[in-house]
C-alpha atoms as a PDB file:
ATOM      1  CA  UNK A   1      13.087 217.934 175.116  1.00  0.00           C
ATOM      2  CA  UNK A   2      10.538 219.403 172.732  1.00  0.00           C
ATOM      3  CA  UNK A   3       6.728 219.566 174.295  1.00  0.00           C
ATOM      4  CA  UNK A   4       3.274 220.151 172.227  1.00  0.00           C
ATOM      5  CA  UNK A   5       0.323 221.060 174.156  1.00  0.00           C
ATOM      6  CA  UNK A   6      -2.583 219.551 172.478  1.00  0.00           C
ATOM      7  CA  UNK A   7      -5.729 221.602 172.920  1.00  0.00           C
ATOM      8  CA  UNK A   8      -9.107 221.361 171.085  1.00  0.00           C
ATOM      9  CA  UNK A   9     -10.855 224.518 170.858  1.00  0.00           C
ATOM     10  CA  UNK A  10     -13.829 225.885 172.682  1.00  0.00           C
ATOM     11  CA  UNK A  11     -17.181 225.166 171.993  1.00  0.00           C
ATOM     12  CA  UNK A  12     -19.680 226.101 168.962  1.00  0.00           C
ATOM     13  CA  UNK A  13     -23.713 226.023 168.480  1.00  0.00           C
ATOM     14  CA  UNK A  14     -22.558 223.419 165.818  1.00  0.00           C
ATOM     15  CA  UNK A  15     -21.086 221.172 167.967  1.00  0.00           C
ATOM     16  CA  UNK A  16     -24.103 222.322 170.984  1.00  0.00           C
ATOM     17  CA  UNK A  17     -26.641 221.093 168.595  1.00  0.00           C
ATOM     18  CA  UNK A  18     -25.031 218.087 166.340  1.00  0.00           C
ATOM     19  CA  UNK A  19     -23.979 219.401 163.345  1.00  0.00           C
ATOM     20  CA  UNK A  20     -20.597 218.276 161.485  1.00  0.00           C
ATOM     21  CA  UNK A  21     -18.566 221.008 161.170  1.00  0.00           C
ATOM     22  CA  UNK A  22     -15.654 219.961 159.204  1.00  0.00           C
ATOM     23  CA  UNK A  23     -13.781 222.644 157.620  1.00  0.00           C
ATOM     24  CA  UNK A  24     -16.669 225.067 157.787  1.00  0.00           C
ATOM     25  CA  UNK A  25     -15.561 228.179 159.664  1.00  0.00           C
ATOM     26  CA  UNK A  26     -17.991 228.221 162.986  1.00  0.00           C
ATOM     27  CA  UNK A  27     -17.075 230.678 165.650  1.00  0.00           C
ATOM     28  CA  UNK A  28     -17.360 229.987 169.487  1.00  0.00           C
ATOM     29  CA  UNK A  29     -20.459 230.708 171.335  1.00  0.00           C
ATOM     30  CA  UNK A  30     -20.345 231.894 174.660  1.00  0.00           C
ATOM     31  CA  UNK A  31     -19.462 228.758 176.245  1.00  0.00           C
ATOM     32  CA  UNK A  32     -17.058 228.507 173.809  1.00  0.00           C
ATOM     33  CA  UNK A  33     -15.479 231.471 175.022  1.00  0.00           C
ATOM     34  CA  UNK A  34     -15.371 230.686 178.678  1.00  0.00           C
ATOM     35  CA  UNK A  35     -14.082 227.448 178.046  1.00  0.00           C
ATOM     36  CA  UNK A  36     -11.238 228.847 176.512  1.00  0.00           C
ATOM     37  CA  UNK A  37     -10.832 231.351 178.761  1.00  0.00           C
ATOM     38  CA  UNK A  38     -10.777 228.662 181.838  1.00  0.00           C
ATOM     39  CA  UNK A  39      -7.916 227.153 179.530  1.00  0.00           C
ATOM     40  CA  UNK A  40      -6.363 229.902 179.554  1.00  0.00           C
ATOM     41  CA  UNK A  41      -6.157 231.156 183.292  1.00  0.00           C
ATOM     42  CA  UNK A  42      -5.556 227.453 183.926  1.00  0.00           C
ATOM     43  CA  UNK A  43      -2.262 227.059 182.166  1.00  0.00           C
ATOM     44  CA  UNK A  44      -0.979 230.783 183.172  1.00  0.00           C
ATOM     45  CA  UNK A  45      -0.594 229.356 186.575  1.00  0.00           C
ATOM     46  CA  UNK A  46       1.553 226.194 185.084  1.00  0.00           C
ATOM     47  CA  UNK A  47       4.522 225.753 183.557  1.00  0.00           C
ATOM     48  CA  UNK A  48       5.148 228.668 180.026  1.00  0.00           C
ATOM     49  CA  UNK A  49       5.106 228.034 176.965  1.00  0.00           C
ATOM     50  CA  UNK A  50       7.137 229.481 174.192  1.00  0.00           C
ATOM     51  CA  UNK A  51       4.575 229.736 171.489  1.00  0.00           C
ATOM     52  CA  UNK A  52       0.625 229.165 169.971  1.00  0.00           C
ATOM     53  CA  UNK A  53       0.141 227.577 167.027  1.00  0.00           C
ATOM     54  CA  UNK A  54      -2.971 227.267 165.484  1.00  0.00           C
ATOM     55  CA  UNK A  55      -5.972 225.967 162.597  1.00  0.00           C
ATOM     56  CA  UNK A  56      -6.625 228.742 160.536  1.00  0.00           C
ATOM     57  CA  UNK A  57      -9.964 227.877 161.168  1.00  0.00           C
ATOM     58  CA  UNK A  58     -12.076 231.231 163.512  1.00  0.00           C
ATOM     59  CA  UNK A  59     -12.875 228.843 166.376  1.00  0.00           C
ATOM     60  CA  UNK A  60      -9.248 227.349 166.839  1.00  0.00           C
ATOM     61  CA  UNK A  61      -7.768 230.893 166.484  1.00  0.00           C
ATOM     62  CA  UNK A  62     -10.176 232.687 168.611  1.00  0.00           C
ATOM     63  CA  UNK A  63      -9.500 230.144 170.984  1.00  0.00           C
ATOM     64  CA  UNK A  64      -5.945 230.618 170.738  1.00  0.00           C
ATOM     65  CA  UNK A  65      -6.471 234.633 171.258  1.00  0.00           C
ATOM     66  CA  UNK A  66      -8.300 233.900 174.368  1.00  0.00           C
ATOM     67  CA  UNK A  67      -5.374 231.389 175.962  1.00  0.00           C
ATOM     68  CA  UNK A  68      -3.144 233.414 174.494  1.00  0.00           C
ATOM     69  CA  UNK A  69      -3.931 236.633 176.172  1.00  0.00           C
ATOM     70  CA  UNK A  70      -4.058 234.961 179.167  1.00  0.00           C
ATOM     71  CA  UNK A  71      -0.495 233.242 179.418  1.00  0.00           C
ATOM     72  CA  UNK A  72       0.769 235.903 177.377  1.00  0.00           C
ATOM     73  CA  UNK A  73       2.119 234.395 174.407  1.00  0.00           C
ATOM     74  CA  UNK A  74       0.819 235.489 170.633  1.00  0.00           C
ATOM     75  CA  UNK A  75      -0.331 233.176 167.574  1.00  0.00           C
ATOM     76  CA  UNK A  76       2.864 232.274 165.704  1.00  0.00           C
ATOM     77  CA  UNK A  77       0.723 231.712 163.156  1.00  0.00           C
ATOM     78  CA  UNK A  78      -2.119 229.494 161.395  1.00  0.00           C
ATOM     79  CA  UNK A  79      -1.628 226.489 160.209  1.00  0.00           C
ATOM     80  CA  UNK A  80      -3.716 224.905 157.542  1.00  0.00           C
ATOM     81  CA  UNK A  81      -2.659 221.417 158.097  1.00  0.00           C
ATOM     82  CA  UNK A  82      -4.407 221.225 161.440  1.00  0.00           C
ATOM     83  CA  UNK A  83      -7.500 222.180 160.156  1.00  0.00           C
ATOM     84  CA  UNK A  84     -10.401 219.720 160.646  1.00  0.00           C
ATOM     85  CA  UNK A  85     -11.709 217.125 158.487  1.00  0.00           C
ATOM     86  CA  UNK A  86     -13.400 218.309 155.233  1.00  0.00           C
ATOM     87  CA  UNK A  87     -16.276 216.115 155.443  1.00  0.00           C
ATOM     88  CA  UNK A  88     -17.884 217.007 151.932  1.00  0.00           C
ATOM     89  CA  UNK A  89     -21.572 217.173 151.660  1.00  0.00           C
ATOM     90  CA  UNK A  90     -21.669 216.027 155.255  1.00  0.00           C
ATOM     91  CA  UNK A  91     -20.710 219.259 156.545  1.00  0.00           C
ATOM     92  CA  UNK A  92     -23.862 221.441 158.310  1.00  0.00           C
ATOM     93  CA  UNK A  93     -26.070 217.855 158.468  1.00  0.00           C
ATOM     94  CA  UNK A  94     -27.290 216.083 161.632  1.00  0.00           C
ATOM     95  CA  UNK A  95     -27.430 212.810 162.270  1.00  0.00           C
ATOM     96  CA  UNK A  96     -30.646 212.420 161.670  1.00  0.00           C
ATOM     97  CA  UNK A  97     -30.184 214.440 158.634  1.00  0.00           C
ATOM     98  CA  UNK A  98     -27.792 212.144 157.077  1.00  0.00           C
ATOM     99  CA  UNK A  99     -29.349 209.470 157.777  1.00  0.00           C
ATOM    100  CA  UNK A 100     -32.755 210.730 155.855  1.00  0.00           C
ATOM    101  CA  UNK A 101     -30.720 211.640 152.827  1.00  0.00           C
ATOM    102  CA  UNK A 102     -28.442 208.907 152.740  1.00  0.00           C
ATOM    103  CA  UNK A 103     -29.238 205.632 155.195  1.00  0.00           C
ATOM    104  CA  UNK A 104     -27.173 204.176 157.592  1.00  0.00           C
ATOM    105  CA  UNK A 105     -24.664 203.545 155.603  1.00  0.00           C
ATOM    106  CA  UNK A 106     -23.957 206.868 154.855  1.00  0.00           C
ATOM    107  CA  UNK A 107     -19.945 206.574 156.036  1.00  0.00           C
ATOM    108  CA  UNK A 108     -19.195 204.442 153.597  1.00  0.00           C
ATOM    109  CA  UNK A 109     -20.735 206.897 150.550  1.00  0.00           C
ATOM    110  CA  UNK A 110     -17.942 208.682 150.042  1.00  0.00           C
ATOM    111  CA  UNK A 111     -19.900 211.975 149.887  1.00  0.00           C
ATOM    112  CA  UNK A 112     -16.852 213.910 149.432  1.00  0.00           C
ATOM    113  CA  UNK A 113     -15.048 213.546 152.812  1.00  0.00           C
ATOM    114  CA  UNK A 114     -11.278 213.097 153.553  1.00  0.00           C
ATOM    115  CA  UNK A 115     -10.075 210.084 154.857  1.00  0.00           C
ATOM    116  CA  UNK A 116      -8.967 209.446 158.314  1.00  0.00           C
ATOM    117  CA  UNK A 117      -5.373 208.296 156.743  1.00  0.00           C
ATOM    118  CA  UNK A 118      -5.031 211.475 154.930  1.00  0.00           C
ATOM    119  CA  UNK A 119      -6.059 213.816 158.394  1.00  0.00           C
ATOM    120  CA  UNK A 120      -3.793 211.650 160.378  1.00  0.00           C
ATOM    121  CA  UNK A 121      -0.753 212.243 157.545  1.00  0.00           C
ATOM    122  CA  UNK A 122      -0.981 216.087 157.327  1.00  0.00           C
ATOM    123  CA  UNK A 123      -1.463 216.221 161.026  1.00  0.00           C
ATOM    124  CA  UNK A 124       1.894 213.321 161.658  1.00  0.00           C
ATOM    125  CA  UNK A 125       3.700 216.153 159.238  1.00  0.00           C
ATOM    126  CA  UNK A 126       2.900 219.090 160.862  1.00  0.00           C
ATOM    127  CA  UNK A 127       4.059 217.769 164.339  1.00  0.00           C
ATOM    128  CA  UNK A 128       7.472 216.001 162.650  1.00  0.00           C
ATOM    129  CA  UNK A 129       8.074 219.492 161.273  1.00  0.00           C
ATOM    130  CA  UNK A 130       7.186 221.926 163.998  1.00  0.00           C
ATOM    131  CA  UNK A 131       9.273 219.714 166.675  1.00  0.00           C
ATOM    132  CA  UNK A 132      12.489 219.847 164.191  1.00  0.00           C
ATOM    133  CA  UNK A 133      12.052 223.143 163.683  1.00  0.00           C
ATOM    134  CA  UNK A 134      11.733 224.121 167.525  1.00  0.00           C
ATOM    135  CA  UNK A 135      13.906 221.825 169.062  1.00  0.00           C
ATOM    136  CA  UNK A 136      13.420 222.345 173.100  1.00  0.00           C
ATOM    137  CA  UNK A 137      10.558 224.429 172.682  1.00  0.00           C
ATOM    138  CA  UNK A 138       7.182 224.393 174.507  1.00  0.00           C
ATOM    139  CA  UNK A 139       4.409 224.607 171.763  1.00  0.00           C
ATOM    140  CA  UNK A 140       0.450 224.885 172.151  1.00  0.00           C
ATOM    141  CA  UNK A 141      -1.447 223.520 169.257  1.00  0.00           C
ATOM    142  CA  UNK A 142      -4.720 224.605 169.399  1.00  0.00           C
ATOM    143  CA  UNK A 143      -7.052 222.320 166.703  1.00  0.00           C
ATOM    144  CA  UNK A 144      -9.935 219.966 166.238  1.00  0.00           C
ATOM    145  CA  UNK A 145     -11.205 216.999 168.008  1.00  0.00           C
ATOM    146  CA  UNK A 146     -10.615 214.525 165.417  1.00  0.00           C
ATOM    147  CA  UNK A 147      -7.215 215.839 163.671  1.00  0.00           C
ATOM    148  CA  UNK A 148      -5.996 215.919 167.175  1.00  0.00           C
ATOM    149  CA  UNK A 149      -7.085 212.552 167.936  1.00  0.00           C
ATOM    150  CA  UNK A 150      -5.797 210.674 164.959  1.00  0.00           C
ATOM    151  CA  UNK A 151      -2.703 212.277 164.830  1.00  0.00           C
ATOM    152  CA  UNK A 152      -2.392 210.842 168.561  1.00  0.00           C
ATOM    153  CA  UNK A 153      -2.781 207.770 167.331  1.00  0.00           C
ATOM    154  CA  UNK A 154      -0.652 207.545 164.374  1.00  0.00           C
ATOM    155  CA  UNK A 155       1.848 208.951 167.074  1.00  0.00           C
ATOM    156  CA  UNK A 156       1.517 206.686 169.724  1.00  0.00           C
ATOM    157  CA  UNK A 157      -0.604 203.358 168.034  1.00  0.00           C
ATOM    158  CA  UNK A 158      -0.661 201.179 170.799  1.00  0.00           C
ATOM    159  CA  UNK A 159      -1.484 204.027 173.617  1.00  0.00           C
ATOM    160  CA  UNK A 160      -5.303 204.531 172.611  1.00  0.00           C
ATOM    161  CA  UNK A 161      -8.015 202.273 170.668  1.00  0.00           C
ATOM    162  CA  UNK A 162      -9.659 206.358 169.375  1.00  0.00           C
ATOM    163  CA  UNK A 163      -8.459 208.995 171.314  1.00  0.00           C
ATOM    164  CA  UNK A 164     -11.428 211.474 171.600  1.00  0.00           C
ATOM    165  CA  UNK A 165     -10.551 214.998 173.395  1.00  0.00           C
ATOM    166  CA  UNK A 166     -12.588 217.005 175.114  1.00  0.00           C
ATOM    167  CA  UNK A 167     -13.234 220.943 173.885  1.00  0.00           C
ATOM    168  CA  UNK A 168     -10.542 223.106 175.731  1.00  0.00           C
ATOM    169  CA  UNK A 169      -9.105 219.721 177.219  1.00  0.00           C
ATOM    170  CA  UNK A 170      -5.134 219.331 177.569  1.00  0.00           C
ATOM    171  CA  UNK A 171      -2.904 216.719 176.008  1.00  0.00           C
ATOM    172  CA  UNK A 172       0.726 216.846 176.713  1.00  0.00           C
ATOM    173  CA  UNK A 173       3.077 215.023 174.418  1.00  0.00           C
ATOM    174  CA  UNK A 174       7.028 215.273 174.894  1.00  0.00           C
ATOM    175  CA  UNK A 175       9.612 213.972 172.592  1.00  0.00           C
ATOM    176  CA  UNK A 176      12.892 212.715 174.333  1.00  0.00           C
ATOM    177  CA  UNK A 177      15.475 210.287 173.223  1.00  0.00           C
ATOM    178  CA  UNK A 178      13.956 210.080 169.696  1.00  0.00           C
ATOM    179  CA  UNK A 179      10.022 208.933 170.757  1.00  0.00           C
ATOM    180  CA  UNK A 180       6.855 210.564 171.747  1.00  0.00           C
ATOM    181  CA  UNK A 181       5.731 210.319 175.258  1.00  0.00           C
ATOM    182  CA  UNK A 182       1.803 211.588 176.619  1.00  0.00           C
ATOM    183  CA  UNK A 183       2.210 212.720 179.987  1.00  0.00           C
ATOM    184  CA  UNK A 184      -1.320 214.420 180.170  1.00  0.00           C
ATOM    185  CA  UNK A 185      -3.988 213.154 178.333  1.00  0.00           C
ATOM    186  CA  UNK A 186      -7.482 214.985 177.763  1.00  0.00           C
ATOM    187  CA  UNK A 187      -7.508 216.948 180.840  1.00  0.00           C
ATOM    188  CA  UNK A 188     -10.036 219.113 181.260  1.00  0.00           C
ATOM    189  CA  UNK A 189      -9.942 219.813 185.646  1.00  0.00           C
ATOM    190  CA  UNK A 190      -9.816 223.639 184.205  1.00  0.00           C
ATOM    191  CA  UNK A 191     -13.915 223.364 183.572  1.00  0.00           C
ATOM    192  CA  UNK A 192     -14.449 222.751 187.007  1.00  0.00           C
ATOM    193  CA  UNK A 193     -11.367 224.380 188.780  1.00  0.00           C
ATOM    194  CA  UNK A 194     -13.590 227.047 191.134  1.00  0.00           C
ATOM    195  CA  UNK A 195     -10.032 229.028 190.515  1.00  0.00           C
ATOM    196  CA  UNK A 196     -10.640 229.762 186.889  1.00  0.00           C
ATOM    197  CA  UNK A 197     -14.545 230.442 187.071  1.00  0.00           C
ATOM    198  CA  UNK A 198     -15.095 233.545 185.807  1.00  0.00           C
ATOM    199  CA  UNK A 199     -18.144 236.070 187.310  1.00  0.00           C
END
């Protein structure tokens, strides 16, 4: 049996105050950082894991370091296909932003953004080809909230209307007997888990 850990990175003063991030490279703040170190402490005391693969975007792989440090397992390495969305002209805008510059209907604009399909097909690619090439591994993907989420669903269609995940939250998915299976989905007890508070 082959298992992915799902986790979406820590925190950011983009995501703190509103701002679409896509593919622009935002580190952690200090929540950030103590989410992911939570994470971290919290899946030490579970079951190991063989390797971290992450974004190659500063807040995924900073997030990785942290976990990593803490179960003891390096980055593999970085993986561009589980980078975010590039959301075009969108990225670095607020709501209320976008909505000044372009009116409500500002989703359907174009402005430059990827599609949904095509984040769900690099993510569906990277997970098809990371799970043949570890067979019976145990793998922690650390990525984004909405390439995470869509590749969920294009996994599993009929599990979730939108899967939305939770920063530092674990998703377990194993794949036995030729389908995907979620065992854990969007945990985050690790936030409030007195044993991983830090001083």
């Amino acid at each position: 049996m082959t298992t992915l850990g799902f986790i979406r990175h820590g925190i950011t003063e983009w995501n703190a105050t509103g701002r679409a991030q896509g593919i622009s490279d935002v580190p952690l703040n200090e929540i950030g950082r103590s989410q992911a170190l939570k994470a971290g402490k919290r899946l030490s005391r579970e079951e190991e894991w063989d390797m971290i693969i992450t974004s190659d975007l500063s807040r995924a792989i900073e997030t990785g370091s942290i976990i990593g440090r803490e179960i003891k397992v390096p980055i593999h390495h970085h993986d561009p296909r589980i980078r975010e969305k590039n959301c075009g002209e969108v990225e670095g805008t607020t709501e209320e932003e976008r909505l000044q510059k372009w009116g409500r209907n500002w989703r359907e604009l174009g402005l430059g953004m990827e599609t949904d399909d095509e984040i769900a097909k690099r993510g569906t690619e990277f997970v098809e080809e990371i799970s043949a090439a570890y067979k019976g591994k145990r793998i922690l993907v650390v990525s984004h909230g909405l390439l995470l989420g869509l590749t969920l669903k294009r996994l599993l269609p009929n599990q979730w209307e939108k899967p939305e995940l939770e920063h530092t939250s674990v998703t377990i998915l194993e794949y036995k007997d030729d389908k995907w299976d979620c065992s854990l989905y969007n945990c985050t007890k690790h936030l409030n888990d007195t044993h991983t508070r830090t001083i």
